[in-house]
Protein backbone atom coordinates (compact mmCIF):
# COMPACT_ATOMS: atom_id res chain seq x y z
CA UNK A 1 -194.46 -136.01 -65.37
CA UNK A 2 -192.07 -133.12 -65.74
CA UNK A 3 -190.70 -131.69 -68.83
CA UNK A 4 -187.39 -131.88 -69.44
CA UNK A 5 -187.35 -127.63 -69.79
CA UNK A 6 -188.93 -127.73 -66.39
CA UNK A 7 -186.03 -129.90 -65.30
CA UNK A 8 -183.32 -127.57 -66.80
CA UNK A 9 -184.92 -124.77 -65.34
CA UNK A 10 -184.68 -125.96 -62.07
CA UNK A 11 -181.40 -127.33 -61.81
CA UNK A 12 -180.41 -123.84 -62.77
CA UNK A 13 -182.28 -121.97 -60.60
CA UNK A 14 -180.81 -123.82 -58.06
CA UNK A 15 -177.06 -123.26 -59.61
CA UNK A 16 -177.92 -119.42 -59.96
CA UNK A 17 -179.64 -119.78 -56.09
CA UNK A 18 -176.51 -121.19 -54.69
CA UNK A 19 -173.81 -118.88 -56.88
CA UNK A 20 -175.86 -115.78 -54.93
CA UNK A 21 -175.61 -117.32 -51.75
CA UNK A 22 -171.91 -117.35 -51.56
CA UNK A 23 -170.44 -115.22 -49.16
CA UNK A 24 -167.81 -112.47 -50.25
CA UNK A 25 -164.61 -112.43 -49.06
CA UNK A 26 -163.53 -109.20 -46.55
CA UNK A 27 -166.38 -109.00 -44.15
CA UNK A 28 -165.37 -107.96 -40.18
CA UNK A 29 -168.39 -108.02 -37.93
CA UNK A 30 -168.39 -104.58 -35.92
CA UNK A 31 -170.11 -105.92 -32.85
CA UNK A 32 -170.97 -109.43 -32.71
CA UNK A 33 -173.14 -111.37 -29.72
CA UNK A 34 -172.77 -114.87 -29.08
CA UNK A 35 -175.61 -117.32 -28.92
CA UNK A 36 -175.86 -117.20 -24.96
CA UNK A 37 -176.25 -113.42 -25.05
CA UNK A 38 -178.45 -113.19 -27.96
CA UNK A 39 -181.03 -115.79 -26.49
CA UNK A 40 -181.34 -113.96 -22.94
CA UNK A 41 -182.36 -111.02 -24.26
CA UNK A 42 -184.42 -112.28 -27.18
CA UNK A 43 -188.32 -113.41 -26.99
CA UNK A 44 -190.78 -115.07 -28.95
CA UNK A 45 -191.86 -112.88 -31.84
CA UNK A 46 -188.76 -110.81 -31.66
CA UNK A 47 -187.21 -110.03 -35.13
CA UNK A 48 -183.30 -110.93 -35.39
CA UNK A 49 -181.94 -109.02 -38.37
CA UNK A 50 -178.27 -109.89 -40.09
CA UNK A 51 -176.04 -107.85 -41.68
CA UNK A 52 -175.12 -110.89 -44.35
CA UNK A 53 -172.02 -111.59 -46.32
CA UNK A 54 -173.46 -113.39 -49.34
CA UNK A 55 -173.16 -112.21 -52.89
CA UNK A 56 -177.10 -111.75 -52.66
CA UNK A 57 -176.59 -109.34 -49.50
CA UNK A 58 -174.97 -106.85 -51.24
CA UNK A 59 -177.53 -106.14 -53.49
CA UNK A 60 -180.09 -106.08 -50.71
CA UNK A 61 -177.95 -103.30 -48.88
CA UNK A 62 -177.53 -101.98 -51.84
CA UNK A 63 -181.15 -101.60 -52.95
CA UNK A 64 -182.77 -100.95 -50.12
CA UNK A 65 -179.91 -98.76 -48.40
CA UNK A 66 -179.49 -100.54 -45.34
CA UNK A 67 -177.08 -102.56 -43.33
CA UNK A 68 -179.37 -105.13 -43.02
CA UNK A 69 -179.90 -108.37 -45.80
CA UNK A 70 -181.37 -110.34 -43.69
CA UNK A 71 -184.09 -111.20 -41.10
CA UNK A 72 -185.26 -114.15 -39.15
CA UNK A 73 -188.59 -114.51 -36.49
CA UNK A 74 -187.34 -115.81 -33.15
CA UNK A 75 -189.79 -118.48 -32.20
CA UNK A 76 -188.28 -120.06 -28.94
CA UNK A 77 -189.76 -123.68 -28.22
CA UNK A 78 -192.66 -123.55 -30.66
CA UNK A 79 -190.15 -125.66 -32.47
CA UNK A 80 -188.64 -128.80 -31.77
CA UNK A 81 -185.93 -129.16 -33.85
CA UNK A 82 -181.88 -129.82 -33.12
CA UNK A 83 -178.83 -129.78 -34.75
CA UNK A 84 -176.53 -133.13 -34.65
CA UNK A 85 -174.85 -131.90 -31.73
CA UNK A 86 -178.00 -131.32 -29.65
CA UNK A 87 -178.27 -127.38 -30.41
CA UNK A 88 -181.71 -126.26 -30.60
CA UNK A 89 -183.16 -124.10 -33.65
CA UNK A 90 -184.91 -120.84 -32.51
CA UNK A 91 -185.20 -119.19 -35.80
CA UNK A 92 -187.25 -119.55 -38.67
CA UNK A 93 -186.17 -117.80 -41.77
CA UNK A 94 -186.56 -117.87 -45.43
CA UNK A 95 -183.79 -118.24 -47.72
CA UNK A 96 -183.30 -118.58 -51.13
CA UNK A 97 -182.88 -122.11 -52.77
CA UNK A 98 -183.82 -123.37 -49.15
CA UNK A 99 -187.51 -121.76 -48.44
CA UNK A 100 -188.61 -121.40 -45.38
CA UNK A 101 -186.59 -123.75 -42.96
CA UNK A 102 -185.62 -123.48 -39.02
CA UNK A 103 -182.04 -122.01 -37.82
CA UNK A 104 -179.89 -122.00 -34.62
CA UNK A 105 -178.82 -118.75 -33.12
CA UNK A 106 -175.29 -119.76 -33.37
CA UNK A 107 -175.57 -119.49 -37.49
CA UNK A 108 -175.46 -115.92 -36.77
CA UNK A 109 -172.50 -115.48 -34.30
CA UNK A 110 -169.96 -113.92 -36.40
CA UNK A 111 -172.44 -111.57 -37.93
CA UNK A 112 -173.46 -108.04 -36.64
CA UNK A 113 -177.27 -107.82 -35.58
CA UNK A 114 -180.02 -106.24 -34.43
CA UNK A 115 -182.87 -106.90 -32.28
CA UNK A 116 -186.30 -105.84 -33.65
CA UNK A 117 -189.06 -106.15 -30.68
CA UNK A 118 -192.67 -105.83 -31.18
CA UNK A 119 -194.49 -103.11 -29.13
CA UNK A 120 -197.79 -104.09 -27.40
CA UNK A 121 -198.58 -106.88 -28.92
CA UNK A 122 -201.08 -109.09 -27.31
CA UNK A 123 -200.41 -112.60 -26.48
CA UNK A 124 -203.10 -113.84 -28.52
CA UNK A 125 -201.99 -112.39 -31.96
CA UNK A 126 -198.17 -113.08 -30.95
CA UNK A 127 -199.02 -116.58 -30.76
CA UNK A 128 -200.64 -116.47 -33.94
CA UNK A 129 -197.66 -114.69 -35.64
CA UNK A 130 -195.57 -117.50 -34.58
CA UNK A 131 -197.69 -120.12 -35.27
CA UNK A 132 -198.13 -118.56 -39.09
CA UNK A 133 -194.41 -118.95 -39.45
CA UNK A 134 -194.39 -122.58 -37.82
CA UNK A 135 -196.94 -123.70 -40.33
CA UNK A 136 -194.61 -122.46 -43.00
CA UNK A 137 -191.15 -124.47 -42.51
CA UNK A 138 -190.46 -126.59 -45.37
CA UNK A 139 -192.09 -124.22 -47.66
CA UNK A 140 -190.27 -124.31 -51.06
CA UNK A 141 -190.51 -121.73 -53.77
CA UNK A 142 -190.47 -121.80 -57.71
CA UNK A 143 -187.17 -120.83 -58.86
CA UNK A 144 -187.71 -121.67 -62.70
CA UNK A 145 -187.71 -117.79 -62.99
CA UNK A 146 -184.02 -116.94 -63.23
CA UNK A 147 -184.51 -113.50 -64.60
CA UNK A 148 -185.72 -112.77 -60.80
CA UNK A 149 -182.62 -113.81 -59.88
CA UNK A 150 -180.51 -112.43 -62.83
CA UNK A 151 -180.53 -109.00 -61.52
CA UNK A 152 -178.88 -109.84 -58.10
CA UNK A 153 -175.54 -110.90 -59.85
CA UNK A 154 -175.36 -106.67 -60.57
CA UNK A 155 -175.57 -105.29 -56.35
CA UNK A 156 -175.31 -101.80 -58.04
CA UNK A 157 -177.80 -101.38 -60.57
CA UNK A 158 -177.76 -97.17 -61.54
CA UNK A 159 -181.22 -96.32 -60.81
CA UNK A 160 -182.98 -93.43 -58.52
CA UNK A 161 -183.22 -94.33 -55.33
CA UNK A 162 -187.11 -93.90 -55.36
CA UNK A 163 -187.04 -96.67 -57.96
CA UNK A 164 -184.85 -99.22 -56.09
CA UNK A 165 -186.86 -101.17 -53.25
CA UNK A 166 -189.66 -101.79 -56.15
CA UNK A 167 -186.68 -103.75 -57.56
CA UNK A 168 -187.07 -106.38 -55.04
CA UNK A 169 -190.79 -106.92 -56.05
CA UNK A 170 -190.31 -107.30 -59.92
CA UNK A 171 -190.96 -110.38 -61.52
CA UNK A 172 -192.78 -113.51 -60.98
CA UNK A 173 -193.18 -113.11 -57.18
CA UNK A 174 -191.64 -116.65 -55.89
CA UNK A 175 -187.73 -115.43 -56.02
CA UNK A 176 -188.99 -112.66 -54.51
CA UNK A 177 -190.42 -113.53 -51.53
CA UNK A 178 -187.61 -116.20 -50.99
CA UNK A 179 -185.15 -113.03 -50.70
CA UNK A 180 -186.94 -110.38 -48.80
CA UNK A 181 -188.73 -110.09 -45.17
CA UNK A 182 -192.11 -110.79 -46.91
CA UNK A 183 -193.11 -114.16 -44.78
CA UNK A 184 -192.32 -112.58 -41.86
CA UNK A 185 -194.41 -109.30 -42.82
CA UNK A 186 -197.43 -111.08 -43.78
CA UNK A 187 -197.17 -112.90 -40.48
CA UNK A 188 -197.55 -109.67 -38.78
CA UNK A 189 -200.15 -108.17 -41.02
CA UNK A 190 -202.41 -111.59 -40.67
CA UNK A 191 -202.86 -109.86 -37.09
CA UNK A 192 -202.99 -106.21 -38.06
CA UNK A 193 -199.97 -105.29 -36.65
CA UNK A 194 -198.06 -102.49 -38.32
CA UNK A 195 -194.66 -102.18 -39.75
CA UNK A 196 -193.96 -99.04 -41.98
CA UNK A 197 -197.50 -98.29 -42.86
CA UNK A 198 -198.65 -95.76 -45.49
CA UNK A 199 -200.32 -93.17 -44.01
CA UNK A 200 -203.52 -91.24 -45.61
CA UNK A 201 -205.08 -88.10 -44.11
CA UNK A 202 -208.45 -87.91 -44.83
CA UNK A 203 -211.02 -84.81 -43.95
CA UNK A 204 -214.23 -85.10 -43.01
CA UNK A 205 -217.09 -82.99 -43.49
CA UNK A 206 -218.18 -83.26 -39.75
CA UNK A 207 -220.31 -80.07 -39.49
CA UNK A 208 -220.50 -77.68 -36.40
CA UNK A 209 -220.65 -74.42 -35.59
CA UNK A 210 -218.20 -71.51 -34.66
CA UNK A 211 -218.60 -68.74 -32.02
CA UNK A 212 -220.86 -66.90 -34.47
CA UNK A 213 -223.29 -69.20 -35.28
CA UNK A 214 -222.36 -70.09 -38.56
CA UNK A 215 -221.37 -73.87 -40.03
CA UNK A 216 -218.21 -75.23 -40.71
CA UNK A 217 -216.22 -78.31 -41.56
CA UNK A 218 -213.14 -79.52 -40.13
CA UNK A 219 -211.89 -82.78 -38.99
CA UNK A 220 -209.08 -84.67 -40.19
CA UNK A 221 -208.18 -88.58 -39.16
CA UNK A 222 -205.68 -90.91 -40.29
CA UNK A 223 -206.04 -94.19 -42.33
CA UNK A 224 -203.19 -96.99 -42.38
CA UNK A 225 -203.19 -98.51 -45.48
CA UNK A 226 -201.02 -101.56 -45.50
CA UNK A 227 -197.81 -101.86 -47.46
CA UNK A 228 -198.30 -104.85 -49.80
CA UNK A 229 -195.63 -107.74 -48.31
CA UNK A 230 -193.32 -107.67 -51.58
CA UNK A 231 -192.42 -104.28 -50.50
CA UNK A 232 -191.26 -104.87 -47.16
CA UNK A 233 -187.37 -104.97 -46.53
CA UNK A 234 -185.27 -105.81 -43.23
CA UNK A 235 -184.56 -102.55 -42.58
CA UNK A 236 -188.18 -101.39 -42.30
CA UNK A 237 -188.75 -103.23 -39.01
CA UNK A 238 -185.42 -101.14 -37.08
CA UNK A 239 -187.29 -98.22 -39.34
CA UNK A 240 -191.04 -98.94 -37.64
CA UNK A 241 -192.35 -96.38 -34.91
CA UNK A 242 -193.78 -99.83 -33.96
CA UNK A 243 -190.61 -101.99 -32.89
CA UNK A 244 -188.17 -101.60 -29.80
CA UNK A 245 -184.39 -101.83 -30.70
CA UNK A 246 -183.03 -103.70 -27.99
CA UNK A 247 -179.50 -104.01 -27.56
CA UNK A 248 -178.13 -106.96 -25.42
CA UNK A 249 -175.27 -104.88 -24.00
CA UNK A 250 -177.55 -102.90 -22.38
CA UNK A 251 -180.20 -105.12 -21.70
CA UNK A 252 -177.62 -106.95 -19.36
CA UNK A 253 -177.00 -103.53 -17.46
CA UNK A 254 -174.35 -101.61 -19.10
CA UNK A 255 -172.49 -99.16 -16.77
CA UNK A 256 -169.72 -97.37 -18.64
CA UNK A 257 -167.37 -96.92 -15.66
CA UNK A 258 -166.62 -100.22 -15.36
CA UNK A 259 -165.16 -100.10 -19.00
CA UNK A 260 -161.29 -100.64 -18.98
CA UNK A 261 -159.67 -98.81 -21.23
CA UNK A 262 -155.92 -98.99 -23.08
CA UNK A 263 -154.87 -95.63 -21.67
CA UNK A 264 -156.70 -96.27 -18.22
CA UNK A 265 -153.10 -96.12 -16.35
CA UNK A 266 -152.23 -92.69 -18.40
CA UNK A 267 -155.57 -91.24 -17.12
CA UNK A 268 -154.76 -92.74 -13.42
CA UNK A 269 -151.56 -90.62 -12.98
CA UNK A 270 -152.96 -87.38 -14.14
């Protein structure tokens, strides 16, 4: 049986959950796709990242200086899930005071986004990055922490910028990963694939000789350590060597003399 603090707790968590997920009045998308567009050009294991509008998205901009809040895993058909009026959910996200639930592409049609592709990845460990994700909807985290949450109600905190993406890991770890692209990075790293690794170089004493017969040591290779997932942020995967941009406009052949502009007829008559 619960206690009644645990009760409490939750109830506000959930209060304090929902107050950051509000959106903000006075947001203009720059360069929105709709649904159609967006799902012809995206694939399975393709990253969709959001600039948001939420209370909670300002702070994330904020702190990790990006455009980008948010990010979802496009999954295609690996799930079979619809809304009321028959629209299928190709997403699977994680956000906070939900978990880790299943979205439709049109959730994100009057937002500006980006699409993050993996490079090389075999079909094999793409599967099993999906499949890692599928066997994570309805996932629910502890929000009885609320001083993880606290800190989002103040998008602006004055702190070096060195200092502010380890914001997003303080605290208990739960809020945390309900906010940031951690389930989706630990999806990739269960395969090995890399996102903004840190890099090491390391010398070896591999001995040889020079032209004159005497030894030396030389040699230098790099080591990838692996980020740990409460450090990973939306904007590291348009950041990653590792991940195509790929930009519907162009993926449907863009050919800028077919453009019409206002002052076409001006330009005509010269």
């Amino acid at each position: 049986m619960k206690l009644p603090a645990d009760t409490l707790l939750d109830r506000l968590g959930r209060w304090i959950a929902g107050r950051l997920r509000s959106e903000s009045s006075g947001y203009k998308p720059y360069a929105p796709f709709d649904p159609d567009t967006l799902e012809s050009c995206l694939r399975p294991g393709d990253i969709l990242l959001v600039e948001g509008n939420q209370k909670i998205s300002a702070a994330i901009k904020y702190l990790t200086q990006s455009t980008w809040s948010h990010a979802a895993l496009y999954v295609g058909t690996a799930i079979d899930v619809r809304d009321a009026d028959g629209e299928p959910h190709r997403l699977i996200e994680v956000n906070l005071g939900e978990g880790c639930v299943t979205a439709k592409l049109s959730k994100y049609r009057d937002f500006n986004t980006r699409i993050c592709r993996p490079v090389g990845l075999i079909d094999a460990d793409l599967d099993k990055v999906v499949d890692y994700m599928v066997a994570r909807v309805g996932l629910k985290y502890d929000l009885k922490n609320i001083l993880d949450m606290l800190r989002y109600f103040f998008p602006t905190p004055p702190v070096p910028v060195r200092w502010r993406r380890r914001m997003l890991a303080l605290g208990s770890g739960d809020p945390t990963r309900a906010i940031c692209s951690t389930l989706i990075a630990q999806a990739f790293q269960a395969v090995r694939y890399p996102i903004l690794p840190r890099v090491e170089l390391v010398t070896n004493k591999a001995v040889t000789k020079d032209w004159r017969g005497q030894h030396m040591y030389y040699t230098r290779r790099e080591i990838l350590h692996i980020r740990h997932h409460s450090l990973f942020a939306p904007r590291d995967f348009d950041l990653s060597p590792y991940f195509a941009i790929i930009k519907p406009t162009i993926q449907k052949g863009f050919d800028y003399k077919t453009l019409l502009w206002g002052d076409s007829s001006s330009h005509a008559s010269e």
